[in-house]
Protein backbone atom coordinates (compact mmCIF):
# COMPACT_ATOMS: atom_id res chain seq x y z
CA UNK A 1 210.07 126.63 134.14
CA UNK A 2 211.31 124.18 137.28
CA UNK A 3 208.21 123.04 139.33
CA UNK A 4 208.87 120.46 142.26
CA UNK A 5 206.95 117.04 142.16
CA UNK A 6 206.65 113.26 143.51
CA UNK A 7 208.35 111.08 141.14
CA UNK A 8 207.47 106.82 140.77
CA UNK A 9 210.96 105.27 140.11
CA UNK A 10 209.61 102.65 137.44
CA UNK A 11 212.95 100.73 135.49
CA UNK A 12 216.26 100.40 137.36
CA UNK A 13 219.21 99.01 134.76
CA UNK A 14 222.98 98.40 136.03
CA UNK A 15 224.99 100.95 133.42
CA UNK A 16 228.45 99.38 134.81
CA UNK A 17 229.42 97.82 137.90
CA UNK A 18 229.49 101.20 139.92
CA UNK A 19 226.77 103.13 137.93
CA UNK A 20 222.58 102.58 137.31
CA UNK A 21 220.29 103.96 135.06
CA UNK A 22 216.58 105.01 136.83
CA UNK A 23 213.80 105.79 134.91
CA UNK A 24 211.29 107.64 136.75
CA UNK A 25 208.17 109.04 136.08
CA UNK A 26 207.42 112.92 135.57
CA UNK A 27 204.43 115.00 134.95
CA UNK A 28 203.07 116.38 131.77
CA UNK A 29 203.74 119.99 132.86
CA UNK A 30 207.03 119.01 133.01
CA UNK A 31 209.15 119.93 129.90
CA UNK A 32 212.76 120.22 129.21
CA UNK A 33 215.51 120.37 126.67
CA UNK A 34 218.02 117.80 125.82
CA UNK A 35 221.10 118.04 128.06
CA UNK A 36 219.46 119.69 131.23
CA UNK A 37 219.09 118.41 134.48
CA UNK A 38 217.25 117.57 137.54
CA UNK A 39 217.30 117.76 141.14
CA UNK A 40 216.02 115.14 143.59
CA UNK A 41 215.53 115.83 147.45
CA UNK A 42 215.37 112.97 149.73
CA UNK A 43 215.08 113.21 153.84
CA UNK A 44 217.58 110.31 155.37
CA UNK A 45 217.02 108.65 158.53
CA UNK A 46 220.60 109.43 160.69
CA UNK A 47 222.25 107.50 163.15
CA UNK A 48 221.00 109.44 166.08
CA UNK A 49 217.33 109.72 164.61
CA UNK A 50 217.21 113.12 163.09
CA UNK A 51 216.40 113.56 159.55
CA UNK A 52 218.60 114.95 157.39
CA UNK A 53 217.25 116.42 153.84
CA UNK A 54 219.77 116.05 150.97
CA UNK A 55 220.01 117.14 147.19
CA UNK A 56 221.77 116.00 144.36
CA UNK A 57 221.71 117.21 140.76
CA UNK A 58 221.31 114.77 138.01
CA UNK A 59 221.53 115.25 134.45
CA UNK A 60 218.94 114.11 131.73
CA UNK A 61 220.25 110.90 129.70
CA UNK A 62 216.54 110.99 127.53
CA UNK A 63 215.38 112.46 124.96
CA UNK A 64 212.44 114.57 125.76
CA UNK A 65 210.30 112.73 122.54
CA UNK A 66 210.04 110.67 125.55
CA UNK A 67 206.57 111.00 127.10
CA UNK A 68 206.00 111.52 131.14
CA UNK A 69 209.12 109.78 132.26
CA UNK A 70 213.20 110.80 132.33
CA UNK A 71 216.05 108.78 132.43
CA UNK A 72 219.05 109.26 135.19
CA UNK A 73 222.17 107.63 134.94
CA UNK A 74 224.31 107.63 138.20
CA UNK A 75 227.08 106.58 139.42
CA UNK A 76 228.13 105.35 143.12
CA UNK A 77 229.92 107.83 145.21
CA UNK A 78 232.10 106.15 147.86
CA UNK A 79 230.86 107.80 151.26
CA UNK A 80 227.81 109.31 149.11
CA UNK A 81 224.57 109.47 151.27
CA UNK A 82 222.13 109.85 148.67
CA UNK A 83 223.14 107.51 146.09
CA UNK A 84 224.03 105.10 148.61
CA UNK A 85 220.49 105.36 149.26
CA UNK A 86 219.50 104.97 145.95
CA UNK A 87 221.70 101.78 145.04
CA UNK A 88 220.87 99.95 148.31
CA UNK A 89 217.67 100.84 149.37
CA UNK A 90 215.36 102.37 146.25
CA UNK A 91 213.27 99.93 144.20
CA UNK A 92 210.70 100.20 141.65
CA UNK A 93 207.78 101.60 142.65
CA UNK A 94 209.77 104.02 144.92
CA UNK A 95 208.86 107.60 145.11
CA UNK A 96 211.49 110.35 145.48
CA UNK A 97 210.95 114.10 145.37
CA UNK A 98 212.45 115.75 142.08
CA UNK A 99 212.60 119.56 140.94
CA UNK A 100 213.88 120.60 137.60
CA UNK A 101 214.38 121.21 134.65
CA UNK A 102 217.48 123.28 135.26
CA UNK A 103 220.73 124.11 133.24
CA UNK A 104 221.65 125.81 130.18
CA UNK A 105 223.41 122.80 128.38
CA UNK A 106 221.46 122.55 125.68
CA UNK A 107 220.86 123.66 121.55
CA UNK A 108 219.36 127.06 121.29
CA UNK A 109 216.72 128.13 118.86
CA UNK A 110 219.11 129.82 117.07
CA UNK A 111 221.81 127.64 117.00
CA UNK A 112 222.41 126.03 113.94
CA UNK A 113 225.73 124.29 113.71
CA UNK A 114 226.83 122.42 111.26
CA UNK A 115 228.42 119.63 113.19
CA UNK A 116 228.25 118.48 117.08
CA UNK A 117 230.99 117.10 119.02
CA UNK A 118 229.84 115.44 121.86
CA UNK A 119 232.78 114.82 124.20
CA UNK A 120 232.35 113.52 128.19
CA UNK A 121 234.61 111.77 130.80
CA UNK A 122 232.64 109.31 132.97
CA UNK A 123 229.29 109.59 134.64
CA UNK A 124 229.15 113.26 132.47
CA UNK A 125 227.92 110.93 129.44
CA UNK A 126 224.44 111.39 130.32
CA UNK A 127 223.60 115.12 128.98
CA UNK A 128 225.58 114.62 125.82
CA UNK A 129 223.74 111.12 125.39
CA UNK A 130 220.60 112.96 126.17
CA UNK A 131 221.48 115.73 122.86
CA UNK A 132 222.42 112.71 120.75
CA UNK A 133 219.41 110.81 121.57
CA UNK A 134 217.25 113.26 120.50
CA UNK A 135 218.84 114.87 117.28
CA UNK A 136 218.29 111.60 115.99
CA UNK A 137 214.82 111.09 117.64
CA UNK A 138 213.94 114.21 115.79
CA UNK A 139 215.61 113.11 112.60
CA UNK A 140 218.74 115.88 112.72
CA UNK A 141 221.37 116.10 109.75
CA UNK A 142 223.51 117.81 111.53
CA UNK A 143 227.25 115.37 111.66
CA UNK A 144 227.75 114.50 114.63
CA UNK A 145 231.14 113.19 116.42
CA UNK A 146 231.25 111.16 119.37
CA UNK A 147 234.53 111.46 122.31
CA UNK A 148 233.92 109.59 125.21
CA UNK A 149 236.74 109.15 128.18
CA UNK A 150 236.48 106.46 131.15
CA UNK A 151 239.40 105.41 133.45
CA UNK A 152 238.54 101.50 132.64
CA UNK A 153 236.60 99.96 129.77
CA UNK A 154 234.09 98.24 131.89
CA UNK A 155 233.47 102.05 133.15
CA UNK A 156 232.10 103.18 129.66
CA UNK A 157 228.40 103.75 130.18
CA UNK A 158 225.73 102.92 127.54
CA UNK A 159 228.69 101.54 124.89
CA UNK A 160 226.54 98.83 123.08
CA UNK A 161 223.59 101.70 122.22
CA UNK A 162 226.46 104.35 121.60
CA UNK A 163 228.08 101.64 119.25
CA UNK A 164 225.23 100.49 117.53
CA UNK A 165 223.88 103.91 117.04
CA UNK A 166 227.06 105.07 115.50
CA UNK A 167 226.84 102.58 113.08
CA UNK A 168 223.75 103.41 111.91
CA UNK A 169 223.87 107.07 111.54
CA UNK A 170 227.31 106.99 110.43
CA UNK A 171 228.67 108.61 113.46
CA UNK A 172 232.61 108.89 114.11
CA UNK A 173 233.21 107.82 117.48
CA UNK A 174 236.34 107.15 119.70
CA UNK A 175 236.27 105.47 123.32
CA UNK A 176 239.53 106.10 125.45
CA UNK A 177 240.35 104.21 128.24
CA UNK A 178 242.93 103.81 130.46
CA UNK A 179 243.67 100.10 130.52
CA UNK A 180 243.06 98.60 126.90
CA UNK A 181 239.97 97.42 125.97
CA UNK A 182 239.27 93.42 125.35
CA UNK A 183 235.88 93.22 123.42
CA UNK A 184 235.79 96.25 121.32
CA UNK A 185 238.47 98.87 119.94
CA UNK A 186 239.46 101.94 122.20
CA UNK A 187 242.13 104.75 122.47
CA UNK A 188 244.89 103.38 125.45
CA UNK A 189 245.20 107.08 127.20
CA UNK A 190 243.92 110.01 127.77
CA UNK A 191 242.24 112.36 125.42
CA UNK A 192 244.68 114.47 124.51
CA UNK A 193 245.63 117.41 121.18
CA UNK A 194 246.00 114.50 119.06
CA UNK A 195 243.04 112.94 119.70
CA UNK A 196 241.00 116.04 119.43
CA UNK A 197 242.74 117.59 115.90
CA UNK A 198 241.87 114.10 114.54
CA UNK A 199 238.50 113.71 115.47
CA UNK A 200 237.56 117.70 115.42
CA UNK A 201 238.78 119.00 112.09
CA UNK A 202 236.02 121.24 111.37
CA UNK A 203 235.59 124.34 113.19
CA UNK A 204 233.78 126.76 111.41
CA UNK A 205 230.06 126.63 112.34
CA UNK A 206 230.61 123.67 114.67
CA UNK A 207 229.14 123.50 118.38
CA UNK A 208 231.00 121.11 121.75
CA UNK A 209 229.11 120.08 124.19
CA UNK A 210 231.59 118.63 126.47
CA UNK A 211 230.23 117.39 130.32
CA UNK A 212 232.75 115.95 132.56
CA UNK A 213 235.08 116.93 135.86
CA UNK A 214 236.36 119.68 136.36
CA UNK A 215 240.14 119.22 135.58
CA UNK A 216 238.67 117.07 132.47
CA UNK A 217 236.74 119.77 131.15
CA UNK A 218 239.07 122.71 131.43
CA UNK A 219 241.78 120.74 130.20
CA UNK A 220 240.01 119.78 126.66
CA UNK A 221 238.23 123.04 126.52
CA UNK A 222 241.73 124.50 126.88
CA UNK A 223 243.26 122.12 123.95
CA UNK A 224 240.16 123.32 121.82
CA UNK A 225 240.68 126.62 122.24
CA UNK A 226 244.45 126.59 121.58
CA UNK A 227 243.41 124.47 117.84
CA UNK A 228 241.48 127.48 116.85
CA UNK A 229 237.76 126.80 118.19
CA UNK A 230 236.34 130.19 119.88
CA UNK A 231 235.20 129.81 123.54
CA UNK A 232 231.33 130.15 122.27
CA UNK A 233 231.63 127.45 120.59
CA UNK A 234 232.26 124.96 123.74
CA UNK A 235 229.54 124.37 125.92
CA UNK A 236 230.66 123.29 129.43
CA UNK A 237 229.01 121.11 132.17
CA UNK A 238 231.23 120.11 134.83
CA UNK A 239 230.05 117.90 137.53
């Protein structure tokens, strides 16, 4: 159930050079599911001194093993009031006003696939980081696979944890970028059937959680689809 409450910003960690990670402090009445997300309200001072209340939805990049606090990763929106705010002027020990959970991006009770592709373009990283996170908080066998797509390499949020944890849970994972990547290896391009019959062989029994724009989104859900996966099986969050 979504209840409404004052929220201490607490850790603040550059993601990229356009996106931040806040973690900020919740409630213990406040309980969620991997993938969902929240939404913060904050009244800004305008130019002609009325106030102007604003809300943004943000999705979940914890785990919810993670006790009274939730991670947020966001990006910088050019011309973006509120996270303008929030990259210029929030700090730690800054309160903002947050209501959640919300969403329906997440496992059901009684799903029970028997592998997880995780696919996201951008700033969607964060639920699909958020369902990784915990399967393997919680010790999950279920495979899992790993798509991420980013215009630039230095645009690919959370890569050294995503790297590291794929090597130690065995993880097959594949980073696409637009300009090729210097420091690690990368698909030059977008995600396209290729991509996708390669790293999504299985079908049968298997679950996509896919967050990204909307042209993103509907285009891979649409090259899925045409491979053989049924539309239940792709769970969409477009942003």
């Amino acid at each position: 159930m979504a209840i409404t409450f004052q929220s201490k910003i607490i850790k603040i960690t550059d993601l990229t050079p356009s996106s931040k990670s806040f973690i900020i402090t919740t409630p213990a009445e406040f309980i969620y599911q991997a993938g969902q997300f929240v939404m913060i309200t904050l009244e800004i001072a305008q130019s002609d001194g009325s106030i102007k209340k604003i809300k943004r939805s943000y999705s979940i990049a914890s785990t919810p093993t993670r006790s009274n606090e939730i991670e947020l990763a966001i990006k910088l929106v050019s011309g973006g009031a509120l996270t303008t705010w929030l990259f210029s002027t929030a700090k730690i020990g800054t309160f903002v006003e947050v209501s959640g959970p919300f969403g329906n991006f997440f496992l059901k009770k009684e799903d029970k696939p028997k592998t997880l592709y995780l696919i996201s373009a951008g700033s969607g990283v964060a639920p699909v980081l958020s369902i990784m996170r915990d399967q393997i908080a919680r010790g999950g066998k279920t495979p899992i696979v790993w798509i991420s797509s980013n215009k630039l390499p230095n645009d690919i949020e959370y890569v050294d944890e995503i790297r590291v944890t794929a090597a130690n849970h065995k993880i097959p994972t594949l980073f696409a970028a637009t300009q090729p990547c210097t420091d690690m290896e990368c698909h030059l391009g977008r995600i396209d059937k290729s991509v996708l019959e390669k790293m999504c062989p299985t079908k049968k029994d298997a679950l996509v959680f896919m967050c990204g724009p909307p042209v993103f989104v509907d285009a891979i859900s649409a090259i899925l689809i045409e491979m053989g996966f049924d539309a239940s099986q792709v769970r969409k969050e477009k942003f």
